[in-house]
Protein backbone atom coordinates (compact mmCIF):
# COMPACT_ATOMS: atom_id res chain seq x y z
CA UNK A 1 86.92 80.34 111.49
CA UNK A 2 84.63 77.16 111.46
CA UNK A 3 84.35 74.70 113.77
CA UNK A 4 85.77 72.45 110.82
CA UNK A 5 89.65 74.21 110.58
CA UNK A 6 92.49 72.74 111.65
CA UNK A 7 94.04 73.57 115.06
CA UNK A 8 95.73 77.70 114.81
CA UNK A 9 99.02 76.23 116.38
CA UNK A 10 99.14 73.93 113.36
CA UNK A 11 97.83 76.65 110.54
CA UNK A 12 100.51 78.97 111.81
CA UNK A 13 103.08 76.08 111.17
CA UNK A 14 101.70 75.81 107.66
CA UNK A 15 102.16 79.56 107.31
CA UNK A 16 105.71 79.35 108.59
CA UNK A 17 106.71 76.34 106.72
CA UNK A 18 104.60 77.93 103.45
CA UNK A 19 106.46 81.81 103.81
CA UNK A 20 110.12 80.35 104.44
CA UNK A 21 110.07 78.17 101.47
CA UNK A 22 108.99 81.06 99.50
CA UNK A 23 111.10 83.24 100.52
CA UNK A 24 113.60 80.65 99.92
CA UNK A 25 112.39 80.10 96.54
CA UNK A 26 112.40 83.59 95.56
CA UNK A 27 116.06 84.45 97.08
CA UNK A 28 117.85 81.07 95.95
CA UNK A 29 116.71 81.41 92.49
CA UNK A 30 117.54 85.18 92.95
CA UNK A 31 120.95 84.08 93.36
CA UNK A 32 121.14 81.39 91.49
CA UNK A 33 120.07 83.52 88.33
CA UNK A 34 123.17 86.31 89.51
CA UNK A 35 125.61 83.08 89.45
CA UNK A 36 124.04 81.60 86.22
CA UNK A 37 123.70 84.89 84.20
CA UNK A 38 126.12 87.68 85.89
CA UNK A 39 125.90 89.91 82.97
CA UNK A 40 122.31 89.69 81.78
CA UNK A 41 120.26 91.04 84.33
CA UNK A 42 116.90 90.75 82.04
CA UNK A 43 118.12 86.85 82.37
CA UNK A 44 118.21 86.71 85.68
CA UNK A 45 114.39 88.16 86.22
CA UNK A 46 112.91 85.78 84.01
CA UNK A 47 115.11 83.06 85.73
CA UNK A 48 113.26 84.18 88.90
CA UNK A 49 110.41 85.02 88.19
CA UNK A 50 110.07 81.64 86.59
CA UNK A 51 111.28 79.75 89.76
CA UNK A 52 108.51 81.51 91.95
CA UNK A 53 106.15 80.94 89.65
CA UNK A 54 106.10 77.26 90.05
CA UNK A 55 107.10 77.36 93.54
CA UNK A 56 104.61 79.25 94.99
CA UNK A 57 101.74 77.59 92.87
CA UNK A 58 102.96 73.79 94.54
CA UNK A 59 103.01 76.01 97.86
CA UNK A 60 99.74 76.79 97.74
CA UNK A 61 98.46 73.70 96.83
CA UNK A 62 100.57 72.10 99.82
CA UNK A 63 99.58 74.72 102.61
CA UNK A 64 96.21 75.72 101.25
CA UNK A 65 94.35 72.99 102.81
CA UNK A 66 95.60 73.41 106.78
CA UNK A 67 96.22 77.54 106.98
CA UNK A 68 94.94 78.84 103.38
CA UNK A 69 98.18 79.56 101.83
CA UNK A 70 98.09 82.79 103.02
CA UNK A 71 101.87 83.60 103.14
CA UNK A 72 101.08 87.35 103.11
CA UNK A 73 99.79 89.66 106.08
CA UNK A 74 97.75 91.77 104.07
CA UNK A 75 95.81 88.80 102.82
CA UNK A 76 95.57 87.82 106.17
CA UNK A 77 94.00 91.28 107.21
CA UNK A 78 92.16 91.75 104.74
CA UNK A 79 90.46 88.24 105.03
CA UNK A 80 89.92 89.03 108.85
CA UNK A 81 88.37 92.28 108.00
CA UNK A 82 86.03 91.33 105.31
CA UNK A 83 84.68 87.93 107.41
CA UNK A 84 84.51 90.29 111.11
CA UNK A 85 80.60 91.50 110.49
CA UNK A 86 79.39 87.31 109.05
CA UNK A 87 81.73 85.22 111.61
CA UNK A 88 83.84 84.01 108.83
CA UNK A 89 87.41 84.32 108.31
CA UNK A 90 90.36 84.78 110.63
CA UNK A 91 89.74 86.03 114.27
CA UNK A 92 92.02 88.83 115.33
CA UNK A 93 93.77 86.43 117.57
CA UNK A 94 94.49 84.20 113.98
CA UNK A 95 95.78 87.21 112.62
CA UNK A 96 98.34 87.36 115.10
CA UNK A 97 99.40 84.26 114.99
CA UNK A 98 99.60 83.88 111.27
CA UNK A 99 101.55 87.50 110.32
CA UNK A 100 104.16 86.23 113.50
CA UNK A 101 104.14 82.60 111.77
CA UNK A 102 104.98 84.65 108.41
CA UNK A 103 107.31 87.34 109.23
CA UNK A 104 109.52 84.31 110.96
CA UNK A 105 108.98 82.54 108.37
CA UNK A 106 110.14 84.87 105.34
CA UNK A 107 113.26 85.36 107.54
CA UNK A 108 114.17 81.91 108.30
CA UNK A 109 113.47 81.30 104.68
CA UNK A 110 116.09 84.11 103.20
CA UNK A 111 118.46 82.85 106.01
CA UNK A 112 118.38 79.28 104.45
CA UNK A 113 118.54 80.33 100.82
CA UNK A 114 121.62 82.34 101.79
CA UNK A 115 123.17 79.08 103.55
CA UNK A 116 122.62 76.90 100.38
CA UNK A 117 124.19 79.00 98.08
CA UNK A 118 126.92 79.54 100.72
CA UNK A 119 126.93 82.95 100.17
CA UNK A 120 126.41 84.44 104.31
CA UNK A 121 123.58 86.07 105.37
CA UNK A 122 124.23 89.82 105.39
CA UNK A 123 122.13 92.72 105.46
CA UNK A 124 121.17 94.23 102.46
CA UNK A 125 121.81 97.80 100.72
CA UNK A 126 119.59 97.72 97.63
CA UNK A 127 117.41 100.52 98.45
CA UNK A 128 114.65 99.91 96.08
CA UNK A 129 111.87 103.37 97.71
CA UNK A 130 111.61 105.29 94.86
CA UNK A 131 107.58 106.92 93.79
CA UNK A 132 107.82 104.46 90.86
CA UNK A 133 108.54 101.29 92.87
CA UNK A 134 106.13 102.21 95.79
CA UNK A 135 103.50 102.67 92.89
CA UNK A 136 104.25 99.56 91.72
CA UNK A 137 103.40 97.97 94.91
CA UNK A 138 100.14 99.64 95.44
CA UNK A 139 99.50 98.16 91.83
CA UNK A 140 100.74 94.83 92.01
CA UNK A 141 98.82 94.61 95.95
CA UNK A 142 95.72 95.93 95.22
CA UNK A 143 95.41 93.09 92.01
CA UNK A 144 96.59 90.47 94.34
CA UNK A 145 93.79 91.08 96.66
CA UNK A 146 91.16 91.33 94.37
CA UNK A 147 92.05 87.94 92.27
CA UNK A 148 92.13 85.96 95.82
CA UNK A 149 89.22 87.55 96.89
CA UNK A 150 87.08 87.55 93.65
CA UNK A 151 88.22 84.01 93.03
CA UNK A 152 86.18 83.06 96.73
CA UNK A 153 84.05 85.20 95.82
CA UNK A 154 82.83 83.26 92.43
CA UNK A 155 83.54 79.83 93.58
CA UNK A 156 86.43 79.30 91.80
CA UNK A 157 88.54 78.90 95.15
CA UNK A 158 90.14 75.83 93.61
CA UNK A 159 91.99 78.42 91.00
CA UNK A 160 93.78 79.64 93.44
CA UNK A 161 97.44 78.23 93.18
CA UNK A 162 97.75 78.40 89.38
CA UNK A 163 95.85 82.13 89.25
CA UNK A 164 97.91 83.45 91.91
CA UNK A 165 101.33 82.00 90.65
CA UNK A 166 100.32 83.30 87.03
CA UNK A 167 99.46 86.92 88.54
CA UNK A 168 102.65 87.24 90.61
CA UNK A 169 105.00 85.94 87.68
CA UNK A 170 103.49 88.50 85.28
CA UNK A 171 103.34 91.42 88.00
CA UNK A 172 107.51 90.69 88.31
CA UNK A 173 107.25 91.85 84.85
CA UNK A 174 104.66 94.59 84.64
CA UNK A 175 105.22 96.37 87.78
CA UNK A 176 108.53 98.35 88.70
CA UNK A 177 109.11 97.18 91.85
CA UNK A 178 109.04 93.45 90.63
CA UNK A 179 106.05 93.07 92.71
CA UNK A 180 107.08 92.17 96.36
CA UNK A 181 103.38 92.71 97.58
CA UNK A 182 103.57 91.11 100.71
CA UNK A 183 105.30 92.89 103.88
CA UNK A 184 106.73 89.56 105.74
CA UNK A 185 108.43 88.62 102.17
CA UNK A 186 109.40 92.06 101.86
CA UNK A 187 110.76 91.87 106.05
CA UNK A 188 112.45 88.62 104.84
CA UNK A 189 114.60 89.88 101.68
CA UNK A 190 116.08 92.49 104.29
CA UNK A 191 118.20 89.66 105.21
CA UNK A 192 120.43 88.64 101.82
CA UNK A 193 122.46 91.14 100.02
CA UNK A 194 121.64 89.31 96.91
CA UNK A 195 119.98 90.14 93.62
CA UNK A 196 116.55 89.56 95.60
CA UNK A 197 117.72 91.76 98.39
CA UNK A 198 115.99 95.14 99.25
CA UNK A 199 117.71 97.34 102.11
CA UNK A 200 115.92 97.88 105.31
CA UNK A 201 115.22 101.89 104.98
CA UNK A 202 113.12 100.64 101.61
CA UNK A 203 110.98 98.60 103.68
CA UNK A 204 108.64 100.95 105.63
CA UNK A 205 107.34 102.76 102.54
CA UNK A 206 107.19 99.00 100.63
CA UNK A 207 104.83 98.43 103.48
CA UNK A 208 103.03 101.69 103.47
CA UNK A 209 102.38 101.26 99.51
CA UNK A 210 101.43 97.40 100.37
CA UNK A 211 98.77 98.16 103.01
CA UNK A 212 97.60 101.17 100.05
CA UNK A 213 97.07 98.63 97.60
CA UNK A 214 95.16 96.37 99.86
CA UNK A 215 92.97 98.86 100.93
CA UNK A 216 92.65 99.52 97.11
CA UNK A 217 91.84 95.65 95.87
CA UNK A 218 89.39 95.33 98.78
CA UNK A 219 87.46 98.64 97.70
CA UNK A 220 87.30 97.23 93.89
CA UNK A 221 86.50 94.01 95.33
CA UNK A 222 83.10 94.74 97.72
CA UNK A 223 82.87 97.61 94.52
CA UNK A 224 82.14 94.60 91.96
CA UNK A 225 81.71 91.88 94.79
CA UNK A 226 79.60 92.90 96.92
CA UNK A 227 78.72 89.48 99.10
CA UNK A 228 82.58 88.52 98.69
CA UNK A 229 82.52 88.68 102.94
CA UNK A 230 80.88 85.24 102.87
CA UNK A 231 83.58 83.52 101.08
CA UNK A 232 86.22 84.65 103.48
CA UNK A 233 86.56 80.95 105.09
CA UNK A 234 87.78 80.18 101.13
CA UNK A 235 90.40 81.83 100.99
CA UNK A 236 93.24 81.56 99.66
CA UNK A 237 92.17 77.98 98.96
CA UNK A 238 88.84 76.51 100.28
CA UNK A 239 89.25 75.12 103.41
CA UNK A 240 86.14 74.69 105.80
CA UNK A 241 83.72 72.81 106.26
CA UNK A 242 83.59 71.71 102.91
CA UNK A 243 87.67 70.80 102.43
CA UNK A 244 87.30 67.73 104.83
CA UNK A 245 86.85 66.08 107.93
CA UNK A 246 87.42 67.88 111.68
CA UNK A 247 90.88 67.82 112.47
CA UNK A 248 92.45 68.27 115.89
């Protein structure tokens, strides 16, 4: 990272602060949608999907300037190992700190979303692993990567919040699995037996198929992008040395 980011402690705080409340958003309106709509479950999925929609595009404009707006370890990964070689990106030690900052994150966020809607916070037992949900991760991961990454790629860094919450809406939609693509959120939902719930046994393979589909979007993306490792400090939105002044 550049002499220009913001301190790590206080990036991982934005990553914290940035997964809970979407995890939050996505299990609240999860249950919300089950209270509103018991009997129409087609309902309910557009009720949530519409609620993270907007939620995570305001999150990423909030976060992106201090951490990125990461929220996700495999975009934290995958922005460490394309920025490694050039000196840009997260360090190893960031990465640490930021998937820690997110997987506590995504669980204090399903824990809170569970306490507003007063409905406990249990375990789950949705098991959710079958071939046509883990391909649906790999899918919905490996586009997720490559729109981040193509959009700091191209300059278009600033895209970010409203291309990201467009992608992840439609990929609730066009992928089985209702696109989870993200293995803290994933960890997270573990912890409410809700309509957004998925049970912990589903969970490794989720991951498996996540880290699949990143490995994917990264080969498209050096495939069609082939300088995208100099735009890793832009991702998800830009915020080095051109986002602002030093900050302690």
């Amino acid at each position: 990272m550049t002499s220009h980011q913001p301190a790590l402690w206080r990036r991982a705080v934005a990553e914290l602060l940035g997964t809970a409340l979407l995890v939050a958003i996505v299990v609240g309106s999860g249950i919300a949608a089950h209270q509103l709509s018991p009997n129409d479950v087609g309902l309910q999925l557009l009720q949530n999907s519409t609620a993270t929609v907007l939620g995570l595009t305001v999150l990423i404009l909030v976060f992106g300037p201090v951490s990125g707006a990461h929220f996700n370890p495999v975009v934290s990964l995958a922005d460490w190992f394309l920025g490694r070689r050039t000196g840009s990106g997260l360090t190893l030690s960031d990465v640490g700190a930021y998937v820690a900052a997110q997987a506590a994150g995504a669980i204090g966020g399903s824990v809170l979303a569970n306490a507003m809607f007063d409905v406990g916070t249990s375990i789950s037992v949705k098991d959710r692993a079958t071939a046509g949900h883990l391909l649906g991760e790999v899918v919905a991961t490996a586009g997720l990567i490559l729109l981040i990454f193509a959009l700091a790629a191209t300059n278009r860094g600033a895209l970010a919040a409203p291309a990201v919450g467009a992608y992840i809406g439609a990929a609730y939609w066009f992928t089985s699995s209702t696109s989870f693509a993200n293995p803290a959120v994933t960890v997270g939902r573990i912890f409410s037996d809700t309509f957004a719930g998925i049970a912990p046994g589903s969970v490794p393979p989720f991951v498996i198929a996540q880290l699949v589909g990143a490995a994917i979007g990264l080969g498209l993306l050096l495939l069609l992008f082939p300088a995208a490792a100099r735009a890793a400090d832009d991702v998800v939105i830009p915020h080095g040395s051109q986002a602002g002044k030093p900050q302690a």
